[in-house]
C-alpha atoms as a PDB file:
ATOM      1  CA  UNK A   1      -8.257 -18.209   9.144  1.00  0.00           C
ATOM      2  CA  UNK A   2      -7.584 -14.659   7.910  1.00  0.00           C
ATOM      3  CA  UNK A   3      -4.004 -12.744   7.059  1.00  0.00           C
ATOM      4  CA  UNK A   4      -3.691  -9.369   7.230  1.00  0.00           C
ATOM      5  CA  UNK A   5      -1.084  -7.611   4.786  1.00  0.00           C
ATOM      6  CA  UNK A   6      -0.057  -3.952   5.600  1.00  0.00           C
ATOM      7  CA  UNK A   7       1.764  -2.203   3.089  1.00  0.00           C
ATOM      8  CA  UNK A   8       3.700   1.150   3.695  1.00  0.00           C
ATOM      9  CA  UNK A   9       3.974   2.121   0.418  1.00  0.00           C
ATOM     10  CA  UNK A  10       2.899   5.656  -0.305  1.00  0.00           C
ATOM     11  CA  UNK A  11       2.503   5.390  -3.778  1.00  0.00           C
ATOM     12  CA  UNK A  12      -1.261   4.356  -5.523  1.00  0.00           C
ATOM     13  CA  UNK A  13      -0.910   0.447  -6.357  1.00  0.00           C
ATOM     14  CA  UNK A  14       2.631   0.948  -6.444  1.00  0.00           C
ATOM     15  CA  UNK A  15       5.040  -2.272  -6.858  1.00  0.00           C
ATOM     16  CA  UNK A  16       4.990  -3.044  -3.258  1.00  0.00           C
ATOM     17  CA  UNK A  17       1.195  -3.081  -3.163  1.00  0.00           C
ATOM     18  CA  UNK A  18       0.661  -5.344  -6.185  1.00  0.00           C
ATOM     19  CA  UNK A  19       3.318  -7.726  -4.566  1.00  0.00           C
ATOM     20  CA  UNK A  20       1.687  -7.868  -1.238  1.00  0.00           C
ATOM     21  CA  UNK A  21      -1.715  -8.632  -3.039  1.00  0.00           C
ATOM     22  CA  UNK A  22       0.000 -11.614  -5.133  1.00  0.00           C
ATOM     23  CA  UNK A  23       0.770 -13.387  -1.812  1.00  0.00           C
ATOM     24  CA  UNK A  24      -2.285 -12.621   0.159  1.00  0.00           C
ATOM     25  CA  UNK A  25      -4.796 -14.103  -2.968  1.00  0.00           C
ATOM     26  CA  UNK A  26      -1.826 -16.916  -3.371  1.00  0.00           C
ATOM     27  CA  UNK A  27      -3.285 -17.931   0.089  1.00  0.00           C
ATOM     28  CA  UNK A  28      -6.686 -18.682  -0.806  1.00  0.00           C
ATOM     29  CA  UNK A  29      -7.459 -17.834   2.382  1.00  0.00           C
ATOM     30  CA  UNK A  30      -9.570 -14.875   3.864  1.00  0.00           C
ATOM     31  CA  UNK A  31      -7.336 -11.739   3.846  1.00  0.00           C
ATOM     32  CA  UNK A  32      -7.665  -8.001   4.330  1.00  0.00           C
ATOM     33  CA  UNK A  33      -5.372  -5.282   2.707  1.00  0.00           C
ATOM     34  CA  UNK A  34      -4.261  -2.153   4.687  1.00  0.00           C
ATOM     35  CA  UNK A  35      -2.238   0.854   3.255  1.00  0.00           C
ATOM     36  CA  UNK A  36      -0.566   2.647   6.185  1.00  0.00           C
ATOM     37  CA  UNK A  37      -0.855   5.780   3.609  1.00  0.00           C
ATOM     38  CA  UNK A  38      -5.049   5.683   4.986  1.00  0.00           C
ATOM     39  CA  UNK A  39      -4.094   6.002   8.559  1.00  0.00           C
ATOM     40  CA  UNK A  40      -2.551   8.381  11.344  1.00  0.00           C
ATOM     41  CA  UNK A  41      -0.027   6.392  12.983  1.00  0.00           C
ATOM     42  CA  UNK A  42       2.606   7.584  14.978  1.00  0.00           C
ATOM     43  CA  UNK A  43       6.017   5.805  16.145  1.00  0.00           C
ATOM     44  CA  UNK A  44       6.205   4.398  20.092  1.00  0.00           C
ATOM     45  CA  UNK A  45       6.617   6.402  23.087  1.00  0.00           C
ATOM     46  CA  UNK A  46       8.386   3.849  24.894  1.00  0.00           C
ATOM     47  CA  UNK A  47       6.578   4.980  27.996  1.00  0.00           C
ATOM     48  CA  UNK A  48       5.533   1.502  29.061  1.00  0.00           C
ATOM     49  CA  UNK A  49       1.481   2.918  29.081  1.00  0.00           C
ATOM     50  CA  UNK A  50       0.786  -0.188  27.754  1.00  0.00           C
ATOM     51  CA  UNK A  51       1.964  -2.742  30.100  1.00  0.00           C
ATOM     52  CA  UNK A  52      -1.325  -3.643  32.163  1.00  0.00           C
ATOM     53  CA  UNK A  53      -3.790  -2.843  29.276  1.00  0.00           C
ATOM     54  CA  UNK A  54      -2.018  -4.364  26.051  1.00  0.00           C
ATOM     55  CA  UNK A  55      -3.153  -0.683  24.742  1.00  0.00           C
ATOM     56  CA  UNK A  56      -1.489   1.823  23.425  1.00  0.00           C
ATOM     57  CA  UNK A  57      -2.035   5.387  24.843  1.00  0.00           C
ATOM     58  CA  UNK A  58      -1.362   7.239  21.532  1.00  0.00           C
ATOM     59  CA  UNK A  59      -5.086   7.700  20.505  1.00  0.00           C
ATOM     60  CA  UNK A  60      -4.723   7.127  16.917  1.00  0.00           C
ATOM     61  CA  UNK A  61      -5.395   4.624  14.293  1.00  0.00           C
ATOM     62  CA  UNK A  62      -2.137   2.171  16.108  1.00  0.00           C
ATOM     63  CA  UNK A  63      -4.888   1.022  17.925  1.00  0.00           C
ATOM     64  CA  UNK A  64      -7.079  -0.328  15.499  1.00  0.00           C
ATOM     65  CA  UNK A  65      -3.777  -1.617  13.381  1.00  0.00           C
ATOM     66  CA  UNK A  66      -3.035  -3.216  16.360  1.00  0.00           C
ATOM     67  CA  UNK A  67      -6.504  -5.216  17.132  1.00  0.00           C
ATOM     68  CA  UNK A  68      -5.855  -5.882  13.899  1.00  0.00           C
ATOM     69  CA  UNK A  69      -3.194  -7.543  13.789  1.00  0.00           C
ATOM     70  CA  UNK A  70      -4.002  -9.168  17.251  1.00  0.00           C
ATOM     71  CA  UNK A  71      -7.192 -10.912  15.614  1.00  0.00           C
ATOM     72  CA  UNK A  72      -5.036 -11.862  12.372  1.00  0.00           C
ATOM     73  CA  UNK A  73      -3.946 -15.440  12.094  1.00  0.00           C
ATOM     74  CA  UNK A  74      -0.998 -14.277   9.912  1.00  0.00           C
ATOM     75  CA  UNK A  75       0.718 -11.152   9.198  1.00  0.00           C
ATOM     76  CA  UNK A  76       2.575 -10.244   5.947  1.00  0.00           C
ATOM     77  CA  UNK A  77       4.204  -6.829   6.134  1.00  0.00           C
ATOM     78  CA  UNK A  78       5.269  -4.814   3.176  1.00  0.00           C
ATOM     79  CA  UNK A  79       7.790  -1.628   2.712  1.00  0.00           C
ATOM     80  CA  UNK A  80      10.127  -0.181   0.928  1.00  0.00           C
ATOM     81  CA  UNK A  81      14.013   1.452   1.619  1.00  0.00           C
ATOM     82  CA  UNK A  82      14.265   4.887   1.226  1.00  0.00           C
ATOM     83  CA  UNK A  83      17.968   5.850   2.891  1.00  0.00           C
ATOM     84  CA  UNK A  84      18.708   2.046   2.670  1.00  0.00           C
ATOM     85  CA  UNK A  85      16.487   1.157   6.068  1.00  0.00           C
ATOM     86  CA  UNK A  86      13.089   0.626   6.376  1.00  0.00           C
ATOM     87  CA  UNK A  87      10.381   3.311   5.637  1.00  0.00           C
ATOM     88  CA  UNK A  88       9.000   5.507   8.585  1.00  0.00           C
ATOM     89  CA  UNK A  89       4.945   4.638   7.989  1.00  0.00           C
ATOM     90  CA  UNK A  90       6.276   0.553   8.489  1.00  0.00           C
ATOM     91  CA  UNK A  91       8.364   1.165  11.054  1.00  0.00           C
ATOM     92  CA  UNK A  92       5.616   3.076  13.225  1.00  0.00           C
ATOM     93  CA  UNK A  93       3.401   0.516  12.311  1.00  0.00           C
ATOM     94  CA  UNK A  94       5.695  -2.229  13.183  1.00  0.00           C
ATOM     95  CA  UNK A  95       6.615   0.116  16.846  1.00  0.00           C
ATOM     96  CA  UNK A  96       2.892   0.370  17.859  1.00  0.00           C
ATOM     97  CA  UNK A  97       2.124  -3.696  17.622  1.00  0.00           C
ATOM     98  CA  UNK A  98       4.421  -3.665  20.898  1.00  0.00           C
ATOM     99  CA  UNK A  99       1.567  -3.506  23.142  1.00  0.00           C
ATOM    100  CA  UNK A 100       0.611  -6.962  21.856  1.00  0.00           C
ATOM    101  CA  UNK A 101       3.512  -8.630  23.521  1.00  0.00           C
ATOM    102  CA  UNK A 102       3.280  -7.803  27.164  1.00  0.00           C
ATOM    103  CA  UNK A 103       2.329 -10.846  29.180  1.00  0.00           C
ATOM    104  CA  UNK A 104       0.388 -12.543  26.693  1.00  0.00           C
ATOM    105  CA  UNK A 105       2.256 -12.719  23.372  1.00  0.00           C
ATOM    106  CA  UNK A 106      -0.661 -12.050  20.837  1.00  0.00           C
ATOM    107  CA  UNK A 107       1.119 -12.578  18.141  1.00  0.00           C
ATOM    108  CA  UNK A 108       3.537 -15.702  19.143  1.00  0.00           C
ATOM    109  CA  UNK A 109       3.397 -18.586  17.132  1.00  0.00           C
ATOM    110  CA  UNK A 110       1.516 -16.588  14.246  1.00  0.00           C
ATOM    111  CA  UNK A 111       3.353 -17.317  10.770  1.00  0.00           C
ATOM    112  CA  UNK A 112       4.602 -13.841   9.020  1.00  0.00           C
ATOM    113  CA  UNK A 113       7.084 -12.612   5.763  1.00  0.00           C
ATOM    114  CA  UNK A 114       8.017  -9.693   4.260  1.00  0.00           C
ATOM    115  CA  UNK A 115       7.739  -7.537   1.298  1.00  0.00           C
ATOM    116  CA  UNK A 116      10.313  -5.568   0.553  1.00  0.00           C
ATOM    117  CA  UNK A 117      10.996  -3.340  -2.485  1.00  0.00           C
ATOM    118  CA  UNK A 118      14.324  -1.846  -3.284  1.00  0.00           C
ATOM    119  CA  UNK A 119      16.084   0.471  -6.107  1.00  0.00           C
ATOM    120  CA  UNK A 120      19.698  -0.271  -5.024  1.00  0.00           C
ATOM    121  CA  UNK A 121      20.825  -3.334  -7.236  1.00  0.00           C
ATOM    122  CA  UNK A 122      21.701  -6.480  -5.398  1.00  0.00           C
ATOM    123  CA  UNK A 123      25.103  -6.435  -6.986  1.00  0.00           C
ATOM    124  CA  UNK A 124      26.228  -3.014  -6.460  1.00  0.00           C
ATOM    125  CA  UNK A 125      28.794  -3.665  -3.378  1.00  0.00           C
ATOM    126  CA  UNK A 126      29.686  -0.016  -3.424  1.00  0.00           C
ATOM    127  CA  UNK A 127      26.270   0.642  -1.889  1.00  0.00           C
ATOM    128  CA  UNK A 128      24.533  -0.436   1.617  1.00  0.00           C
ATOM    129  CA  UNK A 129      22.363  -3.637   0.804  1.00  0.00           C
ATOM    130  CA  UNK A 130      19.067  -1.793   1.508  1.00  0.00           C
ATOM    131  CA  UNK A 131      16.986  -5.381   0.928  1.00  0.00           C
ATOM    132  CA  UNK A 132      18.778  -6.749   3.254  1.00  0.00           C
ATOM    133  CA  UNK A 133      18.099  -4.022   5.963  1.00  0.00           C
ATOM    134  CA  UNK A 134      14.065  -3.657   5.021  1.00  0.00           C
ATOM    135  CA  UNK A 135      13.845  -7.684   5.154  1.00  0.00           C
ATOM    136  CA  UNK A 136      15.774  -8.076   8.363  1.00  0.00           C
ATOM    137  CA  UNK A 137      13.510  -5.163  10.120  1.00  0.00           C
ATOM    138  CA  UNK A 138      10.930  -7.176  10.217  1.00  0.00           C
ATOM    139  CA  UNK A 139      12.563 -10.201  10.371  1.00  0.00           C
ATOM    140  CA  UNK A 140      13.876  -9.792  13.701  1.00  0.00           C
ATOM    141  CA  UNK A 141      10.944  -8.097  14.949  1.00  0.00           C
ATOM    142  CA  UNK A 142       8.816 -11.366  14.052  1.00  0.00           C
ATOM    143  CA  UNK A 143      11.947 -13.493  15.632  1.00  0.00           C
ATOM    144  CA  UNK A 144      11.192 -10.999  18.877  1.00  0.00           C
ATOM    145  CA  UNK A 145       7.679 -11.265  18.761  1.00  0.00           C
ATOM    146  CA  UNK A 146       8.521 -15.465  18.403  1.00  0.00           C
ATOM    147  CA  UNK A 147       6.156 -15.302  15.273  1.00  0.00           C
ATOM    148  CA  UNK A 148       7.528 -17.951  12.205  1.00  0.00           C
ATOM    149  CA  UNK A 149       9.376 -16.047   9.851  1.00  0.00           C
ATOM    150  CA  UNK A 150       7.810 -18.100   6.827  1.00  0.00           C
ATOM    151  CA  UNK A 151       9.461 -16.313   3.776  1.00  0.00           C
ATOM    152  CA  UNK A 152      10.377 -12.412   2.122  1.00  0.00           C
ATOM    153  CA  UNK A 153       9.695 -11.002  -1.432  1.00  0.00           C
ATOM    154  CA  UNK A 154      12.540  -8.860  -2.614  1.00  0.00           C
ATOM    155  CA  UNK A 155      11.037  -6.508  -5.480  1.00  0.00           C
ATOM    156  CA  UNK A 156      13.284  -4.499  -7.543  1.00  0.00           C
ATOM    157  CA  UNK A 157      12.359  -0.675  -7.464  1.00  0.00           C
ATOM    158  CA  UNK A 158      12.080   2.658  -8.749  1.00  0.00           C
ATOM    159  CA  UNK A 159      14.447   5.860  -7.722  1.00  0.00           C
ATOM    160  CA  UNK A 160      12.467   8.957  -7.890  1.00  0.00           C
ATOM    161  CA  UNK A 161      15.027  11.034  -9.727  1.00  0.00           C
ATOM    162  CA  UNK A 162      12.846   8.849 -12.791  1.00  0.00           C
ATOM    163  CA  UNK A 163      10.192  10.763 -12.591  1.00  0.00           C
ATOM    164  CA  UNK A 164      11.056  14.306 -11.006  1.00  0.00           C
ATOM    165  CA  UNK A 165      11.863  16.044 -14.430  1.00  0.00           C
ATOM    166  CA  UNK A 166      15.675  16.680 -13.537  1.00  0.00           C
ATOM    167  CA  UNK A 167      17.097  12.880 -13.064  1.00  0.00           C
ATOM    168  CA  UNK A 168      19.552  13.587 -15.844  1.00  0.00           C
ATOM    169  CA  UNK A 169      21.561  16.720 -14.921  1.00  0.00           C
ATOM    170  CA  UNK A 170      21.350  16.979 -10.926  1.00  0.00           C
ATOM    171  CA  UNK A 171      24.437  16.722  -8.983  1.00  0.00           C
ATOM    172  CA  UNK A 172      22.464  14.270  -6.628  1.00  0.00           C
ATOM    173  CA  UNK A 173      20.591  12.288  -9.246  1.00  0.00           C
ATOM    174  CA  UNK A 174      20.108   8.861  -7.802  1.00  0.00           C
ATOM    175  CA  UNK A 175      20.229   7.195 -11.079  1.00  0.00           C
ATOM    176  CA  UNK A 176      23.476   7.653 -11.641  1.00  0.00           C
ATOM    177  CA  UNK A 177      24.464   6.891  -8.371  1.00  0.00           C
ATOM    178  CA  UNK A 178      23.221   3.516  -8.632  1.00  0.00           C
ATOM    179  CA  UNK A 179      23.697   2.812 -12.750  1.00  0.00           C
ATOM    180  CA  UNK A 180      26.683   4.436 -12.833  1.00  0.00           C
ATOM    181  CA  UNK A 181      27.922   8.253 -14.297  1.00  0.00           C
ATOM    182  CA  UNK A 182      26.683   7.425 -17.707  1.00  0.00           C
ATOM    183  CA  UNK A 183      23.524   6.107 -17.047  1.00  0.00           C
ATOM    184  CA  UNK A 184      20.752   8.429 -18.348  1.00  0.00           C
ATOM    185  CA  UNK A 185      17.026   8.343 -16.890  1.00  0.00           C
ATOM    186  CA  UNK A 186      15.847   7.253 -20.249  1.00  0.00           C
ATOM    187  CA  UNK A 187      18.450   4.180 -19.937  1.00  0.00           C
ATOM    188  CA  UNK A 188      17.434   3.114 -17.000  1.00  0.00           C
ATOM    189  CA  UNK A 189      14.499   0.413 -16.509  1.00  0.00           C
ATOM    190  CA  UNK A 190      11.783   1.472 -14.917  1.00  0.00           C
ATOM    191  CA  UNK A 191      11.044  -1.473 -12.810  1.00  0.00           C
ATOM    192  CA  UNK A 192       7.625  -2.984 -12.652  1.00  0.00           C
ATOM    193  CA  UNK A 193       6.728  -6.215 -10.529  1.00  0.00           C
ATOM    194  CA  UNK A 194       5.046  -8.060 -12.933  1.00  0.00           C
ATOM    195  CA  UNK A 195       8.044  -7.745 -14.859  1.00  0.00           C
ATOM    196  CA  UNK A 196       9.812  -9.992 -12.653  1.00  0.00           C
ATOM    197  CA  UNK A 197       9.682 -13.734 -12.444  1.00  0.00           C
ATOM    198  CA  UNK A 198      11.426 -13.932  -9.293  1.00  0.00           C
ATOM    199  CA  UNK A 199       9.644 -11.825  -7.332  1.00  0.00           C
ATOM    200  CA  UNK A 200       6.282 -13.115  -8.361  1.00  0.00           C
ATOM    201  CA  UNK A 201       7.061 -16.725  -7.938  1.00  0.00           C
ATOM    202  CA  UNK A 202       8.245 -15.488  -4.136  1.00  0.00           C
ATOM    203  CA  UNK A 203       5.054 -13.813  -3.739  1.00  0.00           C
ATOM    204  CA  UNK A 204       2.918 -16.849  -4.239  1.00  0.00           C
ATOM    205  CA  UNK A 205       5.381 -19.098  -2.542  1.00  0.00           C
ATOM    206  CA  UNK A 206       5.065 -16.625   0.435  1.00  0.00           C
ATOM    207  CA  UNK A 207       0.910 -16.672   0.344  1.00  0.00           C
ATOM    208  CA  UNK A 208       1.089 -20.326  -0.521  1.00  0.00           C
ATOM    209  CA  UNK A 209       3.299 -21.319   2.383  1.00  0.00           C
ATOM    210  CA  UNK A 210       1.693 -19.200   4.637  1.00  0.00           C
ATOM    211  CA  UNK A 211      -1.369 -20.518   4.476  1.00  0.00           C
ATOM    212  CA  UNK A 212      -0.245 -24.359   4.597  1.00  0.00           C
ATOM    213  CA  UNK A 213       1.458 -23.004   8.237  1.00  0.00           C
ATOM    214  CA  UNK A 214      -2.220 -21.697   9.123  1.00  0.00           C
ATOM    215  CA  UNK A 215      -3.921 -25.433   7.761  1.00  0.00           C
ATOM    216  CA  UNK A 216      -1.114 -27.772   9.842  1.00  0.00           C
ATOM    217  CA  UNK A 217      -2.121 -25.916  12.973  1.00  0.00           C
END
């Protein structure tokens, strides 16, 4: 039994990465790691090319993500929210695994979860609830694919107006937009997975739980 976790993090063994990694070695199961950042892949056609085949006709590396996942007992998917929606290298990915449905359903009755990292805090109503919208993207395209939705890691996340040099005095600086007008990029906590009991214990709850969906089979 094998899982494959895809994470479309850009960002070298960023927060996302380290929290997709948690769950898959939770599982004790065989895994494999893929970082969309490696790979050309670009978003569906929608020309129905891949009706009769299960193919895609974009010759890029969608195809192999796509065998992939097709030979993957278990999928965990991983992205972050920039804009408060789901980021575009997870969202192709998640686009070019529709040749996988057509007639067969290759990935029906697989069990799946989400990572999802986030820099707008749960509790500020005055902003969209970007979790929410990077959890329920691939939430409901597991529902569609009629995979088991087994679980979702919410990690708290980083704004890049942290590390850009001007997070302070821009008009547009995001850290005041979500801390507030007097929050200062030296006041503000650089989040760091590890760093957060939650999301860790949902990480190896995810892996763990996965895997005992893969063993009852």
């Amino acid at each position: 039994m094998k899982i494959l976790g895809v994470s479309g993090s850009p960002i070298k063994n960023s927060n996302t990465d380290r929290a997709l990694k948690l769950a898959l070695e939770s599982s004790g199961l065989e895994t494999e790691f893929i970082k969309l950042k490696d790979y050309t892949i670009a978003p569906c056609q929608a020309c129905l090319g891949c009706i009769e085949t299960n193919k895609c006709v974009i010759e890029d590396d969608g195809i192999l993500m796509a065998e992939k996942a097709r030979k993957a007992d278990a999928l965990i998917i991983a992205g972050f929210t920039p804009y408060s929606s789901l980021d575009a290298r997870t969202k192709a990915f998640i686009e070019r695994l529709y040749p996988l449905r057509h007639t067969h359903g290759y990935m029906a009755g697989k069990p799946g979860g989400a990572v999802i990292t986030c820099a707008v805090p749960a509790d500020n109503e005055m902003l969209p609830p970007a979790c929410d919208f990077g959890v329920n993207a691939v939430k409901f395209y597991m529902m569609e694919e009629g995979m088991e939705f087994v679980g979702e890691v919410r990690v708290k996340g980083n704004v890049p107006c942290i590390k850009c040099g001007h997070g302070d005095e821009c008009k547009m600086s995001a850290v005041k937009m979500l801390h507030g007008p007097e929050a200062t990029v030296s006041s503000v906590r650089v989040e760091t997975f590890e760093d957060q009991p939650e999301a860790v214990e949902a990480a190896i709850k995810l892996g763990k739980d996965i895997a005992d969906r893969l063993k009852s089979k």
